[in-house]
C-alpha atoms as a PDB file:
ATOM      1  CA  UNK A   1     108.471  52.447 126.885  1.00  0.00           C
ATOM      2  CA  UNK A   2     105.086  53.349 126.684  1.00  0.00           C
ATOM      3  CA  UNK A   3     102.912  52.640 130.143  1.00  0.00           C
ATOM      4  CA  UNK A   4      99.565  53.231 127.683  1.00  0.00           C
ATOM      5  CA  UNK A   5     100.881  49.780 125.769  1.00  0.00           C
ATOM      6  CA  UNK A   6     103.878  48.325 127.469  1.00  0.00           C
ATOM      7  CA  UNK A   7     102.921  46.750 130.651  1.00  0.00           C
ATOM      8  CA  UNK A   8     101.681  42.715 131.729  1.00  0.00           C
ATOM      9  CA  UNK A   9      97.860  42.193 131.040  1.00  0.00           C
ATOM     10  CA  UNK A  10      97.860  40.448 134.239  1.00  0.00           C
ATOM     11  CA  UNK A  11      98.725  43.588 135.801  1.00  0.00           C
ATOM     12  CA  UNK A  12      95.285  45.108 134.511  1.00  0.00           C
ATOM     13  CA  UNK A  13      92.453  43.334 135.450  1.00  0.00           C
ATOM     14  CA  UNK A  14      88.345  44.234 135.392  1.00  0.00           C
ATOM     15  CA  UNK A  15      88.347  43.953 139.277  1.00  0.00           C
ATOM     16  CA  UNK A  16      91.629  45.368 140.338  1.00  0.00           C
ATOM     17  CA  UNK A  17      94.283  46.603 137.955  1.00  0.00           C
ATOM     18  CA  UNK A  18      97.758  48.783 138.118  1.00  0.00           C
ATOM     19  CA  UNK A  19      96.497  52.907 137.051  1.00  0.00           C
ATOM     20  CA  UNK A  20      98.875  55.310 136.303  1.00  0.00           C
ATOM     21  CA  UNK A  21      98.483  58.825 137.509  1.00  0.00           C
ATOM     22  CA  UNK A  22      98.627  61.317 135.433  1.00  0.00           C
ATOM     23  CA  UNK A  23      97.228  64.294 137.974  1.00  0.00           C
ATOM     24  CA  UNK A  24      97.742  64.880 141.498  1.00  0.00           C
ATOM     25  CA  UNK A  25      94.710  65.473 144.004  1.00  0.00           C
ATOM     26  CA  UNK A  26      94.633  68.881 144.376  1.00  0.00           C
ATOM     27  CA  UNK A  27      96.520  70.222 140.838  1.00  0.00           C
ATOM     28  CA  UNK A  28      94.932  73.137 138.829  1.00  0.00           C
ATOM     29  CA  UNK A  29      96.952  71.713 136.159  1.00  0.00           C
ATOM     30  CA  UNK A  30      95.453  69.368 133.454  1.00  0.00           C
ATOM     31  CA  UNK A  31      98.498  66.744 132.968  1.00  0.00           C
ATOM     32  CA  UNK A  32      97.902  64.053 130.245  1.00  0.00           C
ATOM     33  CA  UNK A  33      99.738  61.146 128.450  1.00  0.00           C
ATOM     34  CA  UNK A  34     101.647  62.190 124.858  1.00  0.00           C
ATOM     35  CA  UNK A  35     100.525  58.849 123.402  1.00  0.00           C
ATOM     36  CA  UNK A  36     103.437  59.450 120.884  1.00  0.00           C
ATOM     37  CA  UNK A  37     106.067  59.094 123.585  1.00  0.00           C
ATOM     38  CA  UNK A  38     104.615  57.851 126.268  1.00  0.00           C
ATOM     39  CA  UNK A  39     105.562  60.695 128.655  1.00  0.00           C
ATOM     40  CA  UNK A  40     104.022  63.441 130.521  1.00  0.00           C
ATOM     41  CA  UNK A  41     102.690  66.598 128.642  1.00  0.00           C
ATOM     42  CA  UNK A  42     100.771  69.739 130.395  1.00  0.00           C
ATOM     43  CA  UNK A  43      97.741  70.052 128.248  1.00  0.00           C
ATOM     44  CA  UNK A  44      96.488  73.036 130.392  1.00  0.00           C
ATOM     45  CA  UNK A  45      95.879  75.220 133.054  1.00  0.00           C
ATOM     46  CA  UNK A  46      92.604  74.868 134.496  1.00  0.00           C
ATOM     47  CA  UNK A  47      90.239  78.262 133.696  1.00  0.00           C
ATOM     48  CA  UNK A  48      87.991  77.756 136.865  1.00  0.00           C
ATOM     49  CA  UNK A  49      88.945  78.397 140.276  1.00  0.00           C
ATOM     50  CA  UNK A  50      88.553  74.564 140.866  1.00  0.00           C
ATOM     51  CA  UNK A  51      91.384  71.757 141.764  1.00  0.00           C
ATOM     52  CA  UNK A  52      91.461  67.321 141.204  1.00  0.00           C
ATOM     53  CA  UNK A  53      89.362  66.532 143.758  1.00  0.00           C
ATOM     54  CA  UNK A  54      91.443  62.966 143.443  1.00  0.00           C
ATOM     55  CA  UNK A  55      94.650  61.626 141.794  1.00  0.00           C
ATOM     56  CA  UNK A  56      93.568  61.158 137.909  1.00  0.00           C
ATOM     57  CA  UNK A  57      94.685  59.133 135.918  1.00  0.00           C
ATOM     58  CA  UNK A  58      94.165  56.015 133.193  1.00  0.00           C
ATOM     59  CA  UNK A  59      93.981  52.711 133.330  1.00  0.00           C
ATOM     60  CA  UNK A  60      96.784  51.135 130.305  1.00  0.00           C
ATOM     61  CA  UNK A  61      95.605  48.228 127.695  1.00  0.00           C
ATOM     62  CA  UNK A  62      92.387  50.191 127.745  1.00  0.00           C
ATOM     63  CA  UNK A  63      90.113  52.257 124.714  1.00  0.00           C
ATOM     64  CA  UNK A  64      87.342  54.681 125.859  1.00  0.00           C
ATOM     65  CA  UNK A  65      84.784  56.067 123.622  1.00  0.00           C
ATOM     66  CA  UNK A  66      86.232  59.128 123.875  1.00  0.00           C
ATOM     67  CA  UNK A  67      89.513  57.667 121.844  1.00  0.00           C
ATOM     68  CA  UNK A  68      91.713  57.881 124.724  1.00  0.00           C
ATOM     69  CA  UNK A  69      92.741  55.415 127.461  1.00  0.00           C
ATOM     70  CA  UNK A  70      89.720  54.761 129.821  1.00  0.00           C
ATOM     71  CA  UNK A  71      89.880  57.353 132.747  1.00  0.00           C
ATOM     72  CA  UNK A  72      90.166  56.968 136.279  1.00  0.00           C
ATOM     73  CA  UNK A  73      90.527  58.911 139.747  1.00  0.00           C
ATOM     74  CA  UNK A  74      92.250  56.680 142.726  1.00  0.00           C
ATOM     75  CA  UNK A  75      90.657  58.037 146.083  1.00  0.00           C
ATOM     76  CA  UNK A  76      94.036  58.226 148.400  1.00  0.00           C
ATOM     77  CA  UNK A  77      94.881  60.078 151.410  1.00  0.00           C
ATOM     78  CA  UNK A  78      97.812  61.982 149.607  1.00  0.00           C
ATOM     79  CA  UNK A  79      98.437  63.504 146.006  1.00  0.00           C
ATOM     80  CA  UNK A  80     100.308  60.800 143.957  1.00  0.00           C
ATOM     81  CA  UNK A  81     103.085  62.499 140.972  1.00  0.00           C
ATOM     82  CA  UNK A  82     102.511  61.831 137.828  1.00  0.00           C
ATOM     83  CA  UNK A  83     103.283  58.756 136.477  1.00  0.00           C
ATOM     84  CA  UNK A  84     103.322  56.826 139.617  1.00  0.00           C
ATOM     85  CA  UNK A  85     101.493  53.232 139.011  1.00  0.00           C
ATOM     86  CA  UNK A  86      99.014  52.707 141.847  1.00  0.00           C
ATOM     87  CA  UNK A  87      97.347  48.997 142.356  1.00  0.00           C
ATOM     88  CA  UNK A  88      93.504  49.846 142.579  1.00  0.00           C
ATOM     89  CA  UNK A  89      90.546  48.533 142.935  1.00  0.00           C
ATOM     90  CA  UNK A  90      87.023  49.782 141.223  1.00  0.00           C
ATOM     91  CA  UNK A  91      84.012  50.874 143.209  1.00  0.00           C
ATOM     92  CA  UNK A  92      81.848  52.930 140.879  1.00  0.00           C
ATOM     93  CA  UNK A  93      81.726  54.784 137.622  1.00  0.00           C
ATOM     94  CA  UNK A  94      81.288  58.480 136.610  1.00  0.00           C
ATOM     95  CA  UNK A  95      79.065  58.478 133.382  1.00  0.00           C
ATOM     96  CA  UNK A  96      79.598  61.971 131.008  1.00  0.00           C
ATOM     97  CA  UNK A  97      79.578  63.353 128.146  1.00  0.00           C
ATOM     98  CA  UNK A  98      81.844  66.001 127.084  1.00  0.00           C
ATOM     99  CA  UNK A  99      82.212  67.573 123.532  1.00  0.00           C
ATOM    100  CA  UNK A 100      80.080  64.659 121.775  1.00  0.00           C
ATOM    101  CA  UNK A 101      81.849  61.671 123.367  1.00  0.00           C
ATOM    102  CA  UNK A 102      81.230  59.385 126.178  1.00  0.00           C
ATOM    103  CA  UNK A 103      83.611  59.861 128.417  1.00  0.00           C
ATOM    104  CA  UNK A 104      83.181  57.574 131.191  1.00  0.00           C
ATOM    105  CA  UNK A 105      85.413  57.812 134.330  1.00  0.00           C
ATOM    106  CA  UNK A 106      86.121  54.976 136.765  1.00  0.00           C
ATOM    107  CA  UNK A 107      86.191  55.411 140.533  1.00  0.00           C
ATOM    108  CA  UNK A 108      88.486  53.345 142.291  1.00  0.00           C
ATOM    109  CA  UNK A 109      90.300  53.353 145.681  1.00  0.00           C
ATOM    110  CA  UNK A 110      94.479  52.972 146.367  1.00  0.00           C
ATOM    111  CA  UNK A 111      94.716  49.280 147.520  1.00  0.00           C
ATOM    112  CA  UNK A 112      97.703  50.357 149.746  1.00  0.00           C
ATOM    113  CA  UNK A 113      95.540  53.471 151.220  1.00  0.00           C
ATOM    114  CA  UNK A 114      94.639  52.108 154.848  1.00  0.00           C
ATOM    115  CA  UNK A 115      91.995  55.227 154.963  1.00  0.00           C
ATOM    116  CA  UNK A 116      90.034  54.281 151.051  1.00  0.00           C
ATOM    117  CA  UNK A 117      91.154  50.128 151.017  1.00  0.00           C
ATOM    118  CA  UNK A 118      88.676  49.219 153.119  1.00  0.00           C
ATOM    119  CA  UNK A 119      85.449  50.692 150.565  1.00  0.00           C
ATOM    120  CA  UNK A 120      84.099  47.962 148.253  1.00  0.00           C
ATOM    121  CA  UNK A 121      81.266  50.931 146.764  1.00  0.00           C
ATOM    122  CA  UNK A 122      81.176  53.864 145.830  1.00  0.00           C
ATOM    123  CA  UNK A 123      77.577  54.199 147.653  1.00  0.00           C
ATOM    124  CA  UNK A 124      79.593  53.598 150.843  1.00  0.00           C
ATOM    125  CA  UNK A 125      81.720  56.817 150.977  1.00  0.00           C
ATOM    126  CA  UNK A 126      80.455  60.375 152.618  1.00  0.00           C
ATOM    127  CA  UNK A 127      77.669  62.436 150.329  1.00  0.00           C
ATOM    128  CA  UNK A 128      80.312  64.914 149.822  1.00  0.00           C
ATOM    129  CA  UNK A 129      83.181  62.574 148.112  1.00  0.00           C
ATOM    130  CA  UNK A 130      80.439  61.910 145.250  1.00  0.00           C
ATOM    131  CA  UNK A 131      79.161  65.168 145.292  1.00  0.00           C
ATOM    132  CA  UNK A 132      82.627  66.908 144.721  1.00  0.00           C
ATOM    133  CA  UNK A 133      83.587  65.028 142.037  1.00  0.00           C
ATOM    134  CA  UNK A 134      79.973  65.737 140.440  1.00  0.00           C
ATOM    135  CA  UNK A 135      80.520  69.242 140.850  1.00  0.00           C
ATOM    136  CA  UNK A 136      83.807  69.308 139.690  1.00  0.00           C
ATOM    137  CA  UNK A 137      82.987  67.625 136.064  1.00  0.00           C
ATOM    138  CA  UNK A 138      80.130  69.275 135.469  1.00  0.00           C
ATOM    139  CA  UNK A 139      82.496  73.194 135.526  1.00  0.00           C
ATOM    140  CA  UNK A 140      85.378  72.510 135.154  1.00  0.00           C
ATOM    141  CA  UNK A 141      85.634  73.062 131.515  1.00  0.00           C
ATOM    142  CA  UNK A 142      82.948  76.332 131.670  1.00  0.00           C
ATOM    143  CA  UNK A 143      84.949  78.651 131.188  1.00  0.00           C
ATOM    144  CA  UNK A 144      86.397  77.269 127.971  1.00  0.00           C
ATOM    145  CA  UNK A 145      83.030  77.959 126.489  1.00  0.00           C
ATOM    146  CA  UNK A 146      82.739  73.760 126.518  1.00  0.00           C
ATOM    147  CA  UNK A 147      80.203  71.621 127.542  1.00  0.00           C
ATOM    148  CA  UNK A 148      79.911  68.753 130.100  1.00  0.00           C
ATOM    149  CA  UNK A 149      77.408  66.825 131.438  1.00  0.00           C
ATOM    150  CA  UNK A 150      77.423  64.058 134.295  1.00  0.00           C
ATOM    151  CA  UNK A 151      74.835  61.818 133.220  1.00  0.00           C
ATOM    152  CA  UNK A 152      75.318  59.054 136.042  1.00  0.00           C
ATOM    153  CA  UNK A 153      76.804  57.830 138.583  1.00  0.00           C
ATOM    154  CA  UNK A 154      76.842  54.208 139.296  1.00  0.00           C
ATOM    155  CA  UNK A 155      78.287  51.133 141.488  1.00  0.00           C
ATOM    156  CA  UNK A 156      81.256  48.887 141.378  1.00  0.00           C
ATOM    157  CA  UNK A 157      79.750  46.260 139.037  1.00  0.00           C
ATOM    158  CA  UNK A 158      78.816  49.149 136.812  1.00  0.00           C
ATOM    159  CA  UNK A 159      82.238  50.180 136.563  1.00  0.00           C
ATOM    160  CA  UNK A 160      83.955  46.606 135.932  1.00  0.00           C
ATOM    161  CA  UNK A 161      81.665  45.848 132.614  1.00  0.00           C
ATOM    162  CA  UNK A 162      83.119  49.591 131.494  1.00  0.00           C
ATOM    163  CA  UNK A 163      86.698  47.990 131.898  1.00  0.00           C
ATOM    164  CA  UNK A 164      85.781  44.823 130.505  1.00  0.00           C
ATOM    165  CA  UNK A 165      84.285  46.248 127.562  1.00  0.00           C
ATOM    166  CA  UNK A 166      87.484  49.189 127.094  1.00  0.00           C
ATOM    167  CA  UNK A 167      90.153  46.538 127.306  1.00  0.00           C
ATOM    168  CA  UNK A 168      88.369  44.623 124.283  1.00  0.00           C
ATOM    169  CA  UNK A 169      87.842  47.694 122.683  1.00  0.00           C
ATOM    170  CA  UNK A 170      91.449  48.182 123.168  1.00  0.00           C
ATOM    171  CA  UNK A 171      92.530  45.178 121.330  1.00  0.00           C
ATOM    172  CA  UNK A 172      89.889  45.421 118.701  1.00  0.00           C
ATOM    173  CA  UNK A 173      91.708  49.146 117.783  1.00  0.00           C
ATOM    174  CA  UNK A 174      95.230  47.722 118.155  1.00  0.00           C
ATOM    175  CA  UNK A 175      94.370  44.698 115.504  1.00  0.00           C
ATOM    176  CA  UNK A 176      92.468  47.337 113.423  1.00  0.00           C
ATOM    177  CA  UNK A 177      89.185  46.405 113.839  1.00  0.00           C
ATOM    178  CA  UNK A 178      88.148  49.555 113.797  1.00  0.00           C
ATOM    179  CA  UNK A 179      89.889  53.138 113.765  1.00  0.00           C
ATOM    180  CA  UNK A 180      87.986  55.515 116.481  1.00  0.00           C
ATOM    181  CA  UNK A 181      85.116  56.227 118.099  1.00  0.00           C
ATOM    182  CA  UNK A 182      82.768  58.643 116.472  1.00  0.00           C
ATOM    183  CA  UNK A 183      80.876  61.599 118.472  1.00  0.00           C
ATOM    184  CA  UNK A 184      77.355  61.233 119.480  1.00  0.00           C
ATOM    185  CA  UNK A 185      74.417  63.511 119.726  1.00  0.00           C
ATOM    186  CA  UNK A 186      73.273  64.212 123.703  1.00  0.00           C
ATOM    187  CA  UNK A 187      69.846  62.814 123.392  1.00  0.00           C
ATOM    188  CA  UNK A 188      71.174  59.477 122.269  1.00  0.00           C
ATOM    189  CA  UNK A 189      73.445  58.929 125.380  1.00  0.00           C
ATOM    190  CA  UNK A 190      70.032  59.428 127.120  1.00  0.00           C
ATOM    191  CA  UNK A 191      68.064  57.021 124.792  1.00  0.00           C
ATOM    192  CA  UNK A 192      70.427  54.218 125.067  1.00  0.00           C
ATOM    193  CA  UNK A 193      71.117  54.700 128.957  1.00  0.00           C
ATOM    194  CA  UNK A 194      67.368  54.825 129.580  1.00  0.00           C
ATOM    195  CA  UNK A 195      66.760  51.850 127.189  1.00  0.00           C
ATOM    196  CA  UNK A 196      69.180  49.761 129.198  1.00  0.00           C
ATOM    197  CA  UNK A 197      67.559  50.778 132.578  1.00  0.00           C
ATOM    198  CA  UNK A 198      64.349  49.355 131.055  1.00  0.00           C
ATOM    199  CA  UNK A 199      65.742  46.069 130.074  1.00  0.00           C
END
């Protein structure tokens, strides 16, 4: 079994869907799906003094422009092991890009939490909750000599097109339609966010 693939598209919907955490809240480590085998691998050891600031995961039946499984952290009282599946709900979106690719992260809350359950946007949490995850994205790949770059950060209906779209994207890449996601140049991202704003 393979949770990326193998699991009821009922189970994964735009406005609340089944993640599966890959990283605990709090972990220096940098866990991640072997798409292979479906199990857990340890990609690396965080180089910065820094920690999850939330359980991290991905959300399955989905393709992100950075050729993975579309990203997302689950606000939750405690640190969740890796792969636990978590029922969630969406309330914003974390816009990057890192190493040429779009690499956009949904935020959602643990629909079991009583503490997060209760948040229907992002906007609604403390400063600090949006400012620690900016903070944390934008160095915690620095000392790798790689770059990041939070470009946005946006609402709950933001972050439910993102899934929409990454869900067709993932069955457009299953049937072939196309093979991956090419990398784009920074001032592009910019052009094609800001030209959307304007519309």
């Amino acid at each position: 079994m393979n949770i990326w693939h193998d699991i009821d598209k009922k189970r994964v919907l735009p406005e609340s869907f089944t993640a599966v955490i890959e990283i605990p809240k709090g972990s220096h480590c940098k866990y991640e799906l072997d798409k292979t085998t479906g199990l857990i691998k340890l990609d690396r050891v965080l180089y910065t003094a820094t920690y999850y600031p939330a359980n991290y995961g991905f959300i399955p039946l989905t393709y992100a422009e950075d050729n993975d499984p579309l990203d997302v952290l689950v606000l939750c009282e405690e640190s969740l092991v890796p792969l636990t599946l978590v029922e969630a709900r969406p309330i914003g979106i974390i816009r990057m890009v890192d190493s040429g690719y779009i690499d956009e992260k949904i935020v959602a809350v643990c629909s079991s939490d009583p503490f997060y359950s209760n948040y229907k946007e992002l906007k609604e949490l403390p400063d600090y909750v949006g400012d620690e995850i900016r903070h944390f994205f934008r160095v915690y790949k620095s000392l790798e000599g790689k770059e990041t770059s939070v470009t946005s950060i946006e609402g709950r209906e933001a972050a439910i097109e993102v899934i929409k779209k990454d869900l067709k994207a993932y069955n457009d890449y299953m049937e072939g339609r196309f093979k991956a996601y090419e990398p784009i140049e920074f001032d592009d991202f910019l052009d094609e966010r800001q030209a959307k704003r304007v519309k």
